[in-house]
C-alpha atoms as a PDB file:
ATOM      1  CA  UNK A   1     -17.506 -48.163 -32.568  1.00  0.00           C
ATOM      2  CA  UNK A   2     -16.839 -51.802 -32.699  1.00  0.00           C
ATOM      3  CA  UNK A   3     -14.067 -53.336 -30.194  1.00  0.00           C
ATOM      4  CA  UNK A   4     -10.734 -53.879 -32.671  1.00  0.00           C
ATOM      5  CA  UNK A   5      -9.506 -57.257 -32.644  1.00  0.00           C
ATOM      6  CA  UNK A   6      -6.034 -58.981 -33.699  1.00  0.00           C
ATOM      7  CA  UNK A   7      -6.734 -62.288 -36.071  1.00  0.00           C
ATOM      8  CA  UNK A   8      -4.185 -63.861 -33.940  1.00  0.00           C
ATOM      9  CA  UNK A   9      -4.734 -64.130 -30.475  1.00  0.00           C
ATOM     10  CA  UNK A  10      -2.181 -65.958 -28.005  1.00  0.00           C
ATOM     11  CA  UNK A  11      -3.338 -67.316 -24.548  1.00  0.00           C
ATOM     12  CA  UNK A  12      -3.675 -66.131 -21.619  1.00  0.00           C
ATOM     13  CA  UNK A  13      -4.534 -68.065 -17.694  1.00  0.00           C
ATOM     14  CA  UNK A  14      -2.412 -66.803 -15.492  1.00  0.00           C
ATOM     15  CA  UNK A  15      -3.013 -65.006 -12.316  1.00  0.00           C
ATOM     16  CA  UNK A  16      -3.527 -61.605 -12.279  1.00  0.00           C
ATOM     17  CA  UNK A  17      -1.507 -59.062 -10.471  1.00  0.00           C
ATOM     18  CA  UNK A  18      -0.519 -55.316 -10.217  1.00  0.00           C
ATOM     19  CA  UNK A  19       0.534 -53.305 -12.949  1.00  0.00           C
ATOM     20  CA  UNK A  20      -0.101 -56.278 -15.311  1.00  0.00           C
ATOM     21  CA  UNK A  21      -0.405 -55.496 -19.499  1.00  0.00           C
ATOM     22  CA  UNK A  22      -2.302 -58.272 -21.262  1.00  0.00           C
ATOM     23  CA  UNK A  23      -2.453 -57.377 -25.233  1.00  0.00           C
ATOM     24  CA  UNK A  24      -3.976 -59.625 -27.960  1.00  0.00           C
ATOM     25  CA  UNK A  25      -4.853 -62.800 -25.846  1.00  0.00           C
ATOM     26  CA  UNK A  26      -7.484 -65.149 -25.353  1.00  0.00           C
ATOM     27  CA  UNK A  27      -8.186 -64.798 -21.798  1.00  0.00           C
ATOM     28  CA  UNK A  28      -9.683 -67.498 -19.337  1.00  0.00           C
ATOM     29  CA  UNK A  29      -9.734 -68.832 -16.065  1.00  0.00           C
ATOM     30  CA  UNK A  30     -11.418 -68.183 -12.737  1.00  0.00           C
ATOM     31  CA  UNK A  31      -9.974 -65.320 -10.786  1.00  0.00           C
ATOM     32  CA  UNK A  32     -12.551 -65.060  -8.466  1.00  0.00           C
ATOM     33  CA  UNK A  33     -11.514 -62.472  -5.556  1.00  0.00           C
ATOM     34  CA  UNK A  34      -8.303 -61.123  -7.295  1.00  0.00           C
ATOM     35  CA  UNK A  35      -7.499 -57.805  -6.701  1.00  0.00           C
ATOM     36  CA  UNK A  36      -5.011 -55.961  -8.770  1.00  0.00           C
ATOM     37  CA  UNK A  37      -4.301 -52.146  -9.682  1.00  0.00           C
ATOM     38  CA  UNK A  38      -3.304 -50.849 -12.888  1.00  0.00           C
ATOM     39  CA  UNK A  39      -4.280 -53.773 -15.162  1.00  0.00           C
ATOM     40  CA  UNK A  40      -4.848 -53.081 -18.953  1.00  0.00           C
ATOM     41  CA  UNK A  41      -6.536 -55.326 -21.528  1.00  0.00           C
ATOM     42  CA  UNK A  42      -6.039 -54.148 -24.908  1.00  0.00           C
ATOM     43  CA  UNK A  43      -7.390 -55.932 -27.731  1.00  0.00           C
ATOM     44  CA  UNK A  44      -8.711 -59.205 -25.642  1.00  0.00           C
ATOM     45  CA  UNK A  45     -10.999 -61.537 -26.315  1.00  0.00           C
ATOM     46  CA  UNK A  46     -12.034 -62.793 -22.442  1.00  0.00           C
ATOM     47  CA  UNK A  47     -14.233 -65.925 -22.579  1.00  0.00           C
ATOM     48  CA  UNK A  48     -15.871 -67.874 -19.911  1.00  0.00           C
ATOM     49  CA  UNK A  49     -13.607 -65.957 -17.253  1.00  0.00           C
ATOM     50  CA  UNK A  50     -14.905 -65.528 -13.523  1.00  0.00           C
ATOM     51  CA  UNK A  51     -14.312 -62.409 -11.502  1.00  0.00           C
ATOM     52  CA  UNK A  52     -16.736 -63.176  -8.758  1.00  0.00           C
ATOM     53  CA  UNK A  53     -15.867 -60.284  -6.124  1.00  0.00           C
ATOM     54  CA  UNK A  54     -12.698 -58.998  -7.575  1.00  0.00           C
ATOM     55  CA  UNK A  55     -11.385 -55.815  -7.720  1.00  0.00           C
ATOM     56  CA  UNK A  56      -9.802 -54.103 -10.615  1.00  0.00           C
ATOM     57  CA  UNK A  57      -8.406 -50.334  -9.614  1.00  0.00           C
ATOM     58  CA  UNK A  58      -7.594 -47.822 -11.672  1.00  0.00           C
ATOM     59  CA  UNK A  59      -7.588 -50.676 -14.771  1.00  0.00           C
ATOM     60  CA  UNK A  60      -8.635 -50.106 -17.993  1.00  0.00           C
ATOM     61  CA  UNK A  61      -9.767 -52.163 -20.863  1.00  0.00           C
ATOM     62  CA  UNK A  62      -9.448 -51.070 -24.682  1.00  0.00           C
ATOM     63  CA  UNK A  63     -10.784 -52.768 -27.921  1.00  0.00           C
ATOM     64  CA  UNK A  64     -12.281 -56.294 -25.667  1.00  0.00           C
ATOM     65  CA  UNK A  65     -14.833 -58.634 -26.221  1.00  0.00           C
ATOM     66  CA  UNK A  66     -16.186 -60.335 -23.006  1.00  0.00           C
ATOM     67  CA  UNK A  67     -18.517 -63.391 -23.553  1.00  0.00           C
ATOM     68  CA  UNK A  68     -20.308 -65.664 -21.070  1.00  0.00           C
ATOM     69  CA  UNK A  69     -18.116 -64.398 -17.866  1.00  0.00           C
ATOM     70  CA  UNK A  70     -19.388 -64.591 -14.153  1.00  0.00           C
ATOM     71  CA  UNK A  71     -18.267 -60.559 -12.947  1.00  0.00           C
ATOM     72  CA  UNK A  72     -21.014 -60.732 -10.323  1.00  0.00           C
ATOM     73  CA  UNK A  73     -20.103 -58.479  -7.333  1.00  0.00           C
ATOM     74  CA  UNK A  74     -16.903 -57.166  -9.337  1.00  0.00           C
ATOM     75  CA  UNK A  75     -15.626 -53.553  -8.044  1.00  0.00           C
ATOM     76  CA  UNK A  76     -13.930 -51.391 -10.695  1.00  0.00           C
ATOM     77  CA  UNK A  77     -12.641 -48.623  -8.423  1.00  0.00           C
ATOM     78  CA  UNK A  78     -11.492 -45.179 -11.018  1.00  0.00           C
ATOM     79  CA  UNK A  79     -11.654 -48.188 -14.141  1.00  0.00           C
ATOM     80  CA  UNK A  80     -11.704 -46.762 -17.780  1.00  0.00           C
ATOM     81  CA  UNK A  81     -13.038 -49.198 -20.534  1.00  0.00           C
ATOM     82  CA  UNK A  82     -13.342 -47.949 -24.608  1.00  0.00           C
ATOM     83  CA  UNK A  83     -14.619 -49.884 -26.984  1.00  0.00           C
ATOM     84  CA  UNK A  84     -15.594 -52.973 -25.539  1.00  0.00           C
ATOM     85  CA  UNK A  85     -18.642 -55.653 -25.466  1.00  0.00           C
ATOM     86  CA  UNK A  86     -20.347 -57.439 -22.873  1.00  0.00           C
ATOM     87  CA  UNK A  87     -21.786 -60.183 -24.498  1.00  0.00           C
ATOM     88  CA  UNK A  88     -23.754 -62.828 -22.462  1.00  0.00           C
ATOM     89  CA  UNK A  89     -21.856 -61.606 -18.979  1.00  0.00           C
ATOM     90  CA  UNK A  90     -23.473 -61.975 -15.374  1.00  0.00           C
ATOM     91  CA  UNK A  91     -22.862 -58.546 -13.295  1.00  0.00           C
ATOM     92  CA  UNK A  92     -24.756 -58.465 -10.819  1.00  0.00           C
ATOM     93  CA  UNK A  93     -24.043 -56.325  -8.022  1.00  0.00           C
ATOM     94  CA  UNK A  94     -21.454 -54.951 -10.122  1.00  0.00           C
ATOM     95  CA  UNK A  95     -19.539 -52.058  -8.642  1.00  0.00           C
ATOM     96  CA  UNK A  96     -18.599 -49.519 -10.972  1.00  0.00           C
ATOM     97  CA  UNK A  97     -19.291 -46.223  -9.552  1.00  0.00           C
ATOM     98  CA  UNK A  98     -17.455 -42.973 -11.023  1.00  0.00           C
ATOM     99  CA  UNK A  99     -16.284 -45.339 -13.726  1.00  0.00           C
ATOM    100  CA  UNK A 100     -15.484 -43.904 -17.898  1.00  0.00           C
ATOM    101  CA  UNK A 101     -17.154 -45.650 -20.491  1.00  0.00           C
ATOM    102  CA  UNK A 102     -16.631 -44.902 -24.422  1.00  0.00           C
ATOM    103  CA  UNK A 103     -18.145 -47.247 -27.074  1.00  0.00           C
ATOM    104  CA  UNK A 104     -19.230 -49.624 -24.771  1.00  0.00           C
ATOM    105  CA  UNK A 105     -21.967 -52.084 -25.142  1.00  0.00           C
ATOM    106  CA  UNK A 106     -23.608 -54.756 -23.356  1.00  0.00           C
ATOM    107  CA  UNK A 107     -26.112 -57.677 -24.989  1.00  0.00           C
ATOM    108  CA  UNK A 108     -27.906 -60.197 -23.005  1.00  0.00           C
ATOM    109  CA  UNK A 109     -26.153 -59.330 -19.405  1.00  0.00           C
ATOM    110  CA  UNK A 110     -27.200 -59.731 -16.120  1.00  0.00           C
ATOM    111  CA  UNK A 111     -26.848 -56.204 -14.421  1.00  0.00           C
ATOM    112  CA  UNK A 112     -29.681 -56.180 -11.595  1.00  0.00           C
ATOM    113  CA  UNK A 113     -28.359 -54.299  -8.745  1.00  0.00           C
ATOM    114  CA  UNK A 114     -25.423 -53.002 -10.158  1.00  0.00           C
ATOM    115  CA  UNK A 115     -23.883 -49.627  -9.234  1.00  0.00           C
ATOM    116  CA  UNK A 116     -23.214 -46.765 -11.939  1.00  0.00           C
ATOM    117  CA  UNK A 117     -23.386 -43.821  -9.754  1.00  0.00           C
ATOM    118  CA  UNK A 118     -21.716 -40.781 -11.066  1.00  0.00           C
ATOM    119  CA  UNK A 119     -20.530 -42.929 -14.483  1.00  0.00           C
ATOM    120  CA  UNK A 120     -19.871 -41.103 -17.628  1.00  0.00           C
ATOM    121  CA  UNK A 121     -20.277 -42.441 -20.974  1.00  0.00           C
ATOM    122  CA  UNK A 122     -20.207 -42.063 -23.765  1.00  0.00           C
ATOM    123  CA  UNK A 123     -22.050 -44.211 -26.848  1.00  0.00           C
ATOM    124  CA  UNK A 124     -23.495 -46.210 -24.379  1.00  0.00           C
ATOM    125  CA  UNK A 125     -25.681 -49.712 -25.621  1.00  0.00           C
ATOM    126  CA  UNK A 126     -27.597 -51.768 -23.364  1.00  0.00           C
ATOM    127  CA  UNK A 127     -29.952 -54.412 -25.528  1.00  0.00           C
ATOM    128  CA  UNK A 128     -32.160 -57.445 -24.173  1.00  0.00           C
ATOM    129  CA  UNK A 129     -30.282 -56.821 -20.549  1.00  0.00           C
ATOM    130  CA  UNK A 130     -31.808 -57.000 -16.787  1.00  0.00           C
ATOM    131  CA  UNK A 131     -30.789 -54.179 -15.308  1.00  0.00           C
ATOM    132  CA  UNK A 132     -33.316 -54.256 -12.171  1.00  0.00           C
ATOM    133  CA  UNK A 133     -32.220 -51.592  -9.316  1.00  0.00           C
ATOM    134  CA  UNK A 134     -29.598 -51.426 -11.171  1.00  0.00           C
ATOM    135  CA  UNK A 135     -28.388 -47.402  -9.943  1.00  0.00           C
ATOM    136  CA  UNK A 136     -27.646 -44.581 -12.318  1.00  0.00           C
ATOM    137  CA  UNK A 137     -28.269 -41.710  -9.887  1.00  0.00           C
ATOM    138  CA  UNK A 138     -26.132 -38.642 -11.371  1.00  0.00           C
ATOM    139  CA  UNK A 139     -24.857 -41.022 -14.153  1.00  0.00           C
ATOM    140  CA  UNK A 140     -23.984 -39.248 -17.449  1.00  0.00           C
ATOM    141  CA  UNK A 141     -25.635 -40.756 -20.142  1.00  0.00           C
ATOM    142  CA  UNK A 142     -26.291 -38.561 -23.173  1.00  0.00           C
ATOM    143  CA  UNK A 143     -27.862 -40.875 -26.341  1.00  0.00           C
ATOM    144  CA  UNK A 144     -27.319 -43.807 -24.667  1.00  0.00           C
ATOM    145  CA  UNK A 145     -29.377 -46.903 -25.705  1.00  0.00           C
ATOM    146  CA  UNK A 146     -31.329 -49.019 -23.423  1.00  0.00           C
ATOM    147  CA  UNK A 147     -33.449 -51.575 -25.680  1.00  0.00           C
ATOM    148  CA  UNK A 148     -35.859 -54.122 -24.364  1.00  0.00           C
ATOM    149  CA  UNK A 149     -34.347 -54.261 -21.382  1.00  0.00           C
ATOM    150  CA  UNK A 150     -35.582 -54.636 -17.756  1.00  0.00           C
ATOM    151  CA  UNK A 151     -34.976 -51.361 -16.358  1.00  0.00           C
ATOM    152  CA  UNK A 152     -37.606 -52.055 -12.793  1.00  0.00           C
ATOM    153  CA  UNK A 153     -36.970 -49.813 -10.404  1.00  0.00           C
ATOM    154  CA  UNK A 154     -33.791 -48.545 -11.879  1.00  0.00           C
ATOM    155  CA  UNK A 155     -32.904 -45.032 -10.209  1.00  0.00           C
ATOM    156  CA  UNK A 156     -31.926 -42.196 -12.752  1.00  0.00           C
ATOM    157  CA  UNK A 157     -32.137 -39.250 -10.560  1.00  0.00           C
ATOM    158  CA  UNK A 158     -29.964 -36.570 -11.296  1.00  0.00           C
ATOM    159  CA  UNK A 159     -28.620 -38.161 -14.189  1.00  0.00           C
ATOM    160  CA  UNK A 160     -28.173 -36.970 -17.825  1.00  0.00           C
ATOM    161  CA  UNK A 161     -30.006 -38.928 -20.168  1.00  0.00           C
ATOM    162  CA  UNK A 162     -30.713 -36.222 -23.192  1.00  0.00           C
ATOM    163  CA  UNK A 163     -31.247 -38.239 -26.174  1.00  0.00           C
ATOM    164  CA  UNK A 164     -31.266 -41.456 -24.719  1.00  0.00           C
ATOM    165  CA  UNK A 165     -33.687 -44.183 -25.978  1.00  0.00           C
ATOM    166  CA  UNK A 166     -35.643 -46.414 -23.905  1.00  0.00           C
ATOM    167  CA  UNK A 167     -38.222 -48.187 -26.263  1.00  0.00           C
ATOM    168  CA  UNK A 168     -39.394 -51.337 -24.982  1.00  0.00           C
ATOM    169  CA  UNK A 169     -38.164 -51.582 -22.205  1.00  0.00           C
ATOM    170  CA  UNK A 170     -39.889 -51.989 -19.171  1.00  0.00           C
ATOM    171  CA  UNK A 171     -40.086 -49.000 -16.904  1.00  0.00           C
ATOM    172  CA  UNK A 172     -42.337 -50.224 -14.035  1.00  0.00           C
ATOM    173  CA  UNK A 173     -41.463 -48.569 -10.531  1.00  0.00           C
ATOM    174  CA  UNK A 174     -38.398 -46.133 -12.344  1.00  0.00           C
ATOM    175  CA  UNK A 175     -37.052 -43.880  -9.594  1.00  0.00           C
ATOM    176  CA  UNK A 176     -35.771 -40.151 -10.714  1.00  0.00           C
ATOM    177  CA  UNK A 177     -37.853 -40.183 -13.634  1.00  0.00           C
ATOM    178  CA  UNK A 178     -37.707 -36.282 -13.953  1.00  0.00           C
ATOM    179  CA  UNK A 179     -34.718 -37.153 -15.401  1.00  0.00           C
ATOM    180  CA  UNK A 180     -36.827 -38.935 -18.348  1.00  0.00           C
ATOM    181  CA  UNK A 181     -36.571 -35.142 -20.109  1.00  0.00           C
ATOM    182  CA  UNK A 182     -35.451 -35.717 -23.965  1.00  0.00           C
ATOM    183  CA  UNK A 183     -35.715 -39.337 -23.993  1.00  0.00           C
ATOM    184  CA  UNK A 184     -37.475 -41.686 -26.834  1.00  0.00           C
ATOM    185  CA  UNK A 185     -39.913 -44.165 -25.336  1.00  0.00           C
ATOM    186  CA  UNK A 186     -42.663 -46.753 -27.169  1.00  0.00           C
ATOM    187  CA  UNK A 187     -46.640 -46.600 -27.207  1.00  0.00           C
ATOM    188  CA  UNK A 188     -46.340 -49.495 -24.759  1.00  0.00           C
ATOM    189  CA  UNK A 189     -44.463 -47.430 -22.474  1.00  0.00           C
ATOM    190  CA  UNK A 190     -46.622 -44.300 -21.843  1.00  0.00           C
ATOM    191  CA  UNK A 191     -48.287 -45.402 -18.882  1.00  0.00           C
ATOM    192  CA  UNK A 192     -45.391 -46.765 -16.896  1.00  0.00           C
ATOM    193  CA  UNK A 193     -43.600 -43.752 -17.776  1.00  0.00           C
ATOM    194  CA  UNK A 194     -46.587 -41.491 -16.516  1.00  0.00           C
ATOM    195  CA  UNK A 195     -46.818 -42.870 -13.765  1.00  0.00           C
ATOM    196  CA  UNK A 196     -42.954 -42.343 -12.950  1.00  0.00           C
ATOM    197  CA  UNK A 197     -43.481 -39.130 -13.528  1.00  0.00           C
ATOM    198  CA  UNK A 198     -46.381 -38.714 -11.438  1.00  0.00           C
ATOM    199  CA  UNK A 199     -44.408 -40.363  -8.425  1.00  0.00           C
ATOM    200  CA  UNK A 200     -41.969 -37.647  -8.762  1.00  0.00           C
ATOM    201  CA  UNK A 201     -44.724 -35.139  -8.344  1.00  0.00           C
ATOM    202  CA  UNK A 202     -46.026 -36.572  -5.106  1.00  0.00           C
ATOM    203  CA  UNK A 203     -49.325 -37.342  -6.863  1.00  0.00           C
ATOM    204  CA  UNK A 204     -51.723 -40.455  -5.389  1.00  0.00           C
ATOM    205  CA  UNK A 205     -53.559 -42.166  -7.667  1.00  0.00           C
ATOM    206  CA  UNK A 206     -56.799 -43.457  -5.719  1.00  0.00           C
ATOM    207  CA  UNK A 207     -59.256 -45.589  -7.353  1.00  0.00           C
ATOM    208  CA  UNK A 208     -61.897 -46.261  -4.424  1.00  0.00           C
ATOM    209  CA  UNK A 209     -65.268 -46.224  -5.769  1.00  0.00           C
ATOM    210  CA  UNK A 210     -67.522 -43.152  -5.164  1.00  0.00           C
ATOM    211  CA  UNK A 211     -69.362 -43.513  -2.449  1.00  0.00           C
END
C-alpha cells in the first residue's frame, strides 16, 4: 500500500529532538549526527535530508516519502516505519536491526552493508537497489520483493523468505542460501543460485584437468 499524502504540505528545518511529532511537512535539512528518541513522521514528504550517523530510537515513520537523502550509517534502534518509500536514498551501513517494516519500499537505494538482522516485514519491495553484504540473517521476510537488485554476498541465514521473489537479481557469493526454500528466481539465476546452495552443503567444485 502506497504512503498517504496531504496535498498541502507545510515546512519543516528545524532541529530534531526527543519526543518530537512532525505531521504533513516538507522536511529538509542536514541533521547529520542527531540523535533523538520517540520521533514520529506521519504523512512527510522528506527531500534531500542528511542523517549521516544519526540515531533515531524507538521512532516511527507512517505514510512518508523519502527522496534523494544521505541516511548512510543511520541507527534506528526498536524504529517502526508503515507505509513508506525510499526513493533514490543512500543507506549504507544502515543500522536497522530488530526493526518493523509494513508496506515499505525502496527504489534505486544504496543499501550495501546495511544491517537487517532479526527485521520483520511485512510487504516488503526492494527494486533496482545495491544491497551488497547487506545482512538479513534471521530477518522475516515472507513475499517480499527483491528485483534486479545487487544482492552479492548478502547473508539470509535463518531468515524467512517463503514466497519471496528474487528474479534478476544478482545472487553471486549469497550466504544462508538454504534459506532460498519457496522463493521465485530467473533462468539467469540458476547457476548462481546452485552454487549457493552447494556452498551450504560443503561441496567443492574442482575443475583440474584429469590427469
Amino acid at each position: 500500500m502506497a504512503p498517504r499524502l496531504a496535498v498541502e504540505l507545510s515546512t519543516w528545518d528545524r532541529q530534531l529532538v526527543d519526543e518530537i511529532d512532525i505531521v504533513d511537512a516538507l522536511v529538509t535539512g542536514d541533521h547529520s549526527g542527531s540523535v533523538a528518541a520517540h520521533v514520529e513522521l506521519v504523512g512527510c514528504r522528506v527531500e534531500g535530508v542528511a542523517l549521516v550517523g544519526a540515531r533515531l530510537e524507538a521512532s516511527r515513520l507512517v505514510d512518508c516519502v523519502l527522496t534523494g537523502c544521505d541516511l548512510s550509517g543511520l541507527v534506528l534502534d526498536e524504529c517502526a516505519s508503515t507505509r513508506v518509500e525510499f526513493r533514490e536514498c543512500r543507506l549504507s551501513g544502515l543500522q536497522a536491526g530488530r526493526c518493523r517494516f509494513a508496506d515499505v519500499a525502496f527504489f534505486g537505494c544504496r543499501l550495501d552493508g546495511a544491517n537487517f538482522r532479526m527485521s520483520k516485514w511485512e510487504r516488503a519491495e526492494f527494486e533496482d537497489c545495491g544491497l551488497a553484504d547487506a545482512d538479513f540473517s534471521g530477518a522475516t521476510l515472507p513475499g517480499a520483493r527483491f528485483i534486479a537488485c545487487d544482492l552479492t554476498r548478502v547473508q539470509v541465514s535463518k531468515a524467512v523468505l517463503a514466497g519471496a521473489c528474487l528474479q534478476w537479481s544478482t545472487l553471486d557469493g549469497l550466504q544462508g542460501a538454504e534459506s532460498l526454500r519457496g522463493v521465485t528466481i530467473s533462468g539467469d539465476q540458476v547457476v548462481p543460485a546452485a552454487l549457493a546452495v552447494l556452498g551450504t552443503m560443503g561441496v567443492t567444485i574442482d575443475d583440474e584437468p584429469r590427469p
